[in-house]
PDB file of N, CA and C in Angstrom:
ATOM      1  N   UNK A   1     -17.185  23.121  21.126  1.00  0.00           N
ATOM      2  CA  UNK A   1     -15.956  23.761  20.737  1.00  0.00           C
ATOM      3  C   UNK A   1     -15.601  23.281  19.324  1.00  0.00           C
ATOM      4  N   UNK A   2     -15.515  23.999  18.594  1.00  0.00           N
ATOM      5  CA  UNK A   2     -15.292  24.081  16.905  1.00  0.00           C
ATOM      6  C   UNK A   2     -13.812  23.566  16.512  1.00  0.00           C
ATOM      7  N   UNK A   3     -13.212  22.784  15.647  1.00  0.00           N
ATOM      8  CA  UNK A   3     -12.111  23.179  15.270  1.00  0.00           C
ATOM      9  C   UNK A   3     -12.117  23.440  14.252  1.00  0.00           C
ATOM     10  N   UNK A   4     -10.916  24.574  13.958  1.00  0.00           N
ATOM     11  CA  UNK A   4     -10.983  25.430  12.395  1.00  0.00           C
ATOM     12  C   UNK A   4     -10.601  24.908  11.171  1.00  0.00           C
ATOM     13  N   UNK A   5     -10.846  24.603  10.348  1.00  0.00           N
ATOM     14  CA  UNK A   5     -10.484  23.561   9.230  1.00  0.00           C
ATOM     15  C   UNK A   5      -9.395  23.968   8.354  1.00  0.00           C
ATOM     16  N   UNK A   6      -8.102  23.573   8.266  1.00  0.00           N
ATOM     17  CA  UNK A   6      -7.033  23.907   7.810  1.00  0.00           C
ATOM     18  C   UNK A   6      -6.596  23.609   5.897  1.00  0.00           C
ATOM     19  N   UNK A   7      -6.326  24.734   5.648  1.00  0.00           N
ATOM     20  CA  UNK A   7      -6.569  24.324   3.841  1.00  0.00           C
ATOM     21  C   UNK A   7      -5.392  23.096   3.567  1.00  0.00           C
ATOM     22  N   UNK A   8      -5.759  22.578   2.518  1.00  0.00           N
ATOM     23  CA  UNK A   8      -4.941  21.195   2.220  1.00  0.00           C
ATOM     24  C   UNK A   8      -3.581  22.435   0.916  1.00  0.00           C
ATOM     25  N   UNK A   9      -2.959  21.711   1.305  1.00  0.00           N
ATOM     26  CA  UNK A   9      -1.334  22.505   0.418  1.00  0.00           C
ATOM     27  C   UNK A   9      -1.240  21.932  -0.848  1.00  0.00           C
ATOM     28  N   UNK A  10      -0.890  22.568  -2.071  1.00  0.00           N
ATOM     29  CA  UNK A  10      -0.966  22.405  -3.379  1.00  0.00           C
ATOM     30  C   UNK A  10       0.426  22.426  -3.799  1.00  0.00           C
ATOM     31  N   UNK A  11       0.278  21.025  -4.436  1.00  0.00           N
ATOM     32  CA  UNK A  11       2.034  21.001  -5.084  1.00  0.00           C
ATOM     33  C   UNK A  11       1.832  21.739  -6.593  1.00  0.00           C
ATOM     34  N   UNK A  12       2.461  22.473  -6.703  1.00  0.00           N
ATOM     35  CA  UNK A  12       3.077  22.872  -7.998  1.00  0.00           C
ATOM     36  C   UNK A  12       3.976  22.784  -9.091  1.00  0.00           C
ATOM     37  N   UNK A  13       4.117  22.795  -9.942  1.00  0.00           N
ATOM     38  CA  UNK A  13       5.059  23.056 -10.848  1.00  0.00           C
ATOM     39  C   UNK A  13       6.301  21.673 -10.601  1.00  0.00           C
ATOM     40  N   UNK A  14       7.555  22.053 -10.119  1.00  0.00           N
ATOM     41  CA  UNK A  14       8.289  20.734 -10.122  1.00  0.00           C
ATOM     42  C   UNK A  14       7.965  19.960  -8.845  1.00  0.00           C
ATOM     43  N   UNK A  15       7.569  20.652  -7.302  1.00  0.00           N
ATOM     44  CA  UNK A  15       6.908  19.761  -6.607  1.00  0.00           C
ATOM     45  C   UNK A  15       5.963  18.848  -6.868  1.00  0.00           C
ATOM     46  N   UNK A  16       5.390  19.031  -8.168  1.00  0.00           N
ATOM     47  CA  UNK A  16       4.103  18.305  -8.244  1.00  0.00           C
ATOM     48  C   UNK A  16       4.503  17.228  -9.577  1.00  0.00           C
ATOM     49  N   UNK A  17       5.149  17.821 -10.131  1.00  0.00           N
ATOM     50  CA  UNK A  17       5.840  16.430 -11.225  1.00  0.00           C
ATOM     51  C   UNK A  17       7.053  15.344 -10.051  1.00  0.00           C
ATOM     52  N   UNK A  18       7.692  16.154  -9.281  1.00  0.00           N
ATOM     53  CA  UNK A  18       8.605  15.089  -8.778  1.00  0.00           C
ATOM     54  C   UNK A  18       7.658  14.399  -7.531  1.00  0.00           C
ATOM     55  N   UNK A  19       6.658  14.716  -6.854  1.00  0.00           N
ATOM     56  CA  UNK A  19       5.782  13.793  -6.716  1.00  0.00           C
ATOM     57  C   UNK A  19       5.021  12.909  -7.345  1.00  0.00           C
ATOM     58  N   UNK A  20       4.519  13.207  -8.554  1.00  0.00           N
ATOM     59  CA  UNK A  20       3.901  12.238  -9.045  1.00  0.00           C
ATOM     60  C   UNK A  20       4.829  11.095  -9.968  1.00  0.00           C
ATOM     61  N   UNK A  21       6.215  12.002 -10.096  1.00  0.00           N
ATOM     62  CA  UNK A  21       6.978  10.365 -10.310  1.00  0.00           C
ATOM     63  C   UNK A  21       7.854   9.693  -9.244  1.00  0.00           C
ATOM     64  N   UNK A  22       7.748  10.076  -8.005  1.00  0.00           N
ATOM     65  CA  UNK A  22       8.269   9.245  -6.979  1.00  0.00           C
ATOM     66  C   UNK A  22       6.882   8.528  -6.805  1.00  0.00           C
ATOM     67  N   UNK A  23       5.395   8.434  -6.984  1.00  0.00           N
ATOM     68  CA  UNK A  23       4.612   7.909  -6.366  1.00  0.00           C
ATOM     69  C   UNK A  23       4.242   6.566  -7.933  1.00  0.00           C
ATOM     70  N   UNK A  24       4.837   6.912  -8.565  1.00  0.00           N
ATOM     71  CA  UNK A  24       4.950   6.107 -10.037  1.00  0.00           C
ATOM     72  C   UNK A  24       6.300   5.105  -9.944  1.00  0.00           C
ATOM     73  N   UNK A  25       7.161   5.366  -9.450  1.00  0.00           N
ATOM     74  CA  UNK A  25       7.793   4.430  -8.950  1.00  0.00           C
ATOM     75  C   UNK A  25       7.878   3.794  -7.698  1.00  0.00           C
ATOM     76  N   UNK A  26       7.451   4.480  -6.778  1.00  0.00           N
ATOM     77  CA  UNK A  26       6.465   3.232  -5.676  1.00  0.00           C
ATOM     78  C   UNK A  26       5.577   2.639  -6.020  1.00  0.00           C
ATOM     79  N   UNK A  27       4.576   3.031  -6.324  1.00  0.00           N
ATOM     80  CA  UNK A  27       3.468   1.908  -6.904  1.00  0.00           C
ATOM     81  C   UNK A  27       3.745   1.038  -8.277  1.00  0.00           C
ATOM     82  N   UNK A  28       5.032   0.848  -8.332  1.00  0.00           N
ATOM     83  CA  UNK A  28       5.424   0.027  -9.215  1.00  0.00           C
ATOM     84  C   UNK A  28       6.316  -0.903  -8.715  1.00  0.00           C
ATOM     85  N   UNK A  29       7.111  -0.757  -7.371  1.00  0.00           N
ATOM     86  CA  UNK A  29       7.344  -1.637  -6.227  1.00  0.00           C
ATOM     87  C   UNK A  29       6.800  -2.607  -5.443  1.00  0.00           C
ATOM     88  N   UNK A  30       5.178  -2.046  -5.333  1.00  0.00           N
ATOM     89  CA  UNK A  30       4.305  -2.849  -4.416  1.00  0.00           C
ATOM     90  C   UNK A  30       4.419  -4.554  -4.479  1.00  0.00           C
ATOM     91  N   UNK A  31       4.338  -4.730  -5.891  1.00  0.00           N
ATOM     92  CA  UNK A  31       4.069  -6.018  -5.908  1.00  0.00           C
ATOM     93  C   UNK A  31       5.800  -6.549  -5.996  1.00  0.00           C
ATOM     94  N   UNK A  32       6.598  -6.412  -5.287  1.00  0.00           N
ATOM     95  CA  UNK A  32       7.838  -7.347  -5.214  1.00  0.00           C
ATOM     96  C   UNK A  32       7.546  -8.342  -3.979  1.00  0.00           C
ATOM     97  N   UNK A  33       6.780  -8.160  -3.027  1.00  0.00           N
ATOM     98  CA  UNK A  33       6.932  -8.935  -1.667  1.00  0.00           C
ATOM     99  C   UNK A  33       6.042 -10.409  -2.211  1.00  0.00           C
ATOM    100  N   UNK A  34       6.935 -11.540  -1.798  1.00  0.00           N
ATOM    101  CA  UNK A  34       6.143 -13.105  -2.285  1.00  0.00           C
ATOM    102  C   UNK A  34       5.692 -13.580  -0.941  1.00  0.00           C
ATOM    103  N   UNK A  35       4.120 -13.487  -0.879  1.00  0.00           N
ATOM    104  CA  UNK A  35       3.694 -14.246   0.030  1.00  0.00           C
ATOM    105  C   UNK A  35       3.228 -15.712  -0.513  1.00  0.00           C
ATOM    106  N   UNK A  36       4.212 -16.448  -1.091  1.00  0.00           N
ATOM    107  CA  UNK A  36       4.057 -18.093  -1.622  1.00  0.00           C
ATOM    108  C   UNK A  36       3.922 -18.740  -0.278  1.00  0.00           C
ATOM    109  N   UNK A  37       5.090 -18.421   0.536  1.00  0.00           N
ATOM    110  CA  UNK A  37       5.352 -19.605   1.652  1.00  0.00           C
ATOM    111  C   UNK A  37       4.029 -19.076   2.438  1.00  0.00           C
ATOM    112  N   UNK A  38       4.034 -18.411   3.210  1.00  0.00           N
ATOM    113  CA  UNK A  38       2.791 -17.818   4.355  1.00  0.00           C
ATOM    114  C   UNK A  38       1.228 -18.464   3.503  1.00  0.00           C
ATOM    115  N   UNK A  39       1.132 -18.596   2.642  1.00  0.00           N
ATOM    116  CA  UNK A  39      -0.248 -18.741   1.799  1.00  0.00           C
ATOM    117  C   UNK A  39       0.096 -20.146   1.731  1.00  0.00           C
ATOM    118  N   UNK A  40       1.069 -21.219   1.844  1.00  0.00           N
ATOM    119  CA  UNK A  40       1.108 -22.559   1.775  1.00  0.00           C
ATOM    120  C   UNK A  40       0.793 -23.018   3.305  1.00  0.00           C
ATOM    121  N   UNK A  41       1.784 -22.378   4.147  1.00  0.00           N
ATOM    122  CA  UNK A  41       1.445 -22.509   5.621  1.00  0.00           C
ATOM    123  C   UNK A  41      -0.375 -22.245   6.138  1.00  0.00           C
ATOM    124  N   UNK A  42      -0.809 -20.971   5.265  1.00  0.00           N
ATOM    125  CA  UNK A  42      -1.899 -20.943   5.992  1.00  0.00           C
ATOM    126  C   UNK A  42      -2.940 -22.343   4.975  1.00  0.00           C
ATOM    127  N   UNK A  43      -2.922 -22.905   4.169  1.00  0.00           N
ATOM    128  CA  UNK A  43      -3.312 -23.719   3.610  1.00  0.00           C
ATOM    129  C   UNK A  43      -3.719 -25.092   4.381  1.00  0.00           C
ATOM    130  N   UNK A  44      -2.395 -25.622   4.779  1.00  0.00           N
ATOM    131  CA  UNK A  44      -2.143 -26.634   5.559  1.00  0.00           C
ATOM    132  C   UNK A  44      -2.877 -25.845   6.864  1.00  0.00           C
ATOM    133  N   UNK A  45      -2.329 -25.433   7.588  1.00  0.00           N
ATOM    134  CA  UNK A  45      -3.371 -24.925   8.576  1.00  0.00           C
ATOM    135  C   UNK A  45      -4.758 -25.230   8.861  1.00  0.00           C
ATOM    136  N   UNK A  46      -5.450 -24.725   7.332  1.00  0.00           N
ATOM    137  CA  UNK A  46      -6.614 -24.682   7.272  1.00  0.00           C
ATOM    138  C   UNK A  46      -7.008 -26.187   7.180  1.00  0.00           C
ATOM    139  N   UNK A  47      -6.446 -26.705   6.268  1.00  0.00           N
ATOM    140  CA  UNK A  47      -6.427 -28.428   6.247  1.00  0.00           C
ATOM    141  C   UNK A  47      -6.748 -28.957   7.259  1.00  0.00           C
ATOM    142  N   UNK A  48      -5.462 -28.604   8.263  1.00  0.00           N
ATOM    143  CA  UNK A  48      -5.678 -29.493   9.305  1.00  0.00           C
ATOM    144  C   UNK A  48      -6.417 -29.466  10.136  1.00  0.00           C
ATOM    145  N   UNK A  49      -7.305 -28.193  10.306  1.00  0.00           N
ATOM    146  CA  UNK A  49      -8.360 -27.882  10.321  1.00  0.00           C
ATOM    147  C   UNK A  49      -9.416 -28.366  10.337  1.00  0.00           C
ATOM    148  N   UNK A  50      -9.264 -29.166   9.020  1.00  0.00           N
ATOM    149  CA  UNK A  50     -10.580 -29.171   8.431  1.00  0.00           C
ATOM    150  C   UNK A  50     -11.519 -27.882   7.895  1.00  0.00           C
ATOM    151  N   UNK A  51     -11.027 -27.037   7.464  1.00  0.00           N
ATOM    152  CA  UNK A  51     -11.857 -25.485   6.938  1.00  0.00           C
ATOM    153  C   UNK A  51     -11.837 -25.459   5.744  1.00  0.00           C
ATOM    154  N   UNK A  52     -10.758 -26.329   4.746  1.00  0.00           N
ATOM    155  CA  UNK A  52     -10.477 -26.023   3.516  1.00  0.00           C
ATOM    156  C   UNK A  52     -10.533 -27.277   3.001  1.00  0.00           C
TER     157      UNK A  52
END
């Protein structure tokens, strides 16, 4: 049993500029989250370990 392959949708004109600057100001967000503490914890971890 086949399934029918559905065409992908084309942004245009201002759909396609106000997407590509909402996706220009998300990917300019990404890097706010600080994983300092979690990367010290897993450190010691590993330490105590013995892995690192």
């Amino acid at each position: 049993m086949a399934l029918t392959i559905r065409s992908i949708p084309v942004l245009k004109a201002q759909e396609a500029s106000a997407f590509v600057s909402n996706a220009t100001a998300q990917s300019s967000k990404k890097a706010t989250i600080d994983f300092s503490k979690q990367s010290e914890q897993a450190s010691k971890i590993l330490a105590k370990a013995k892995l690192k």
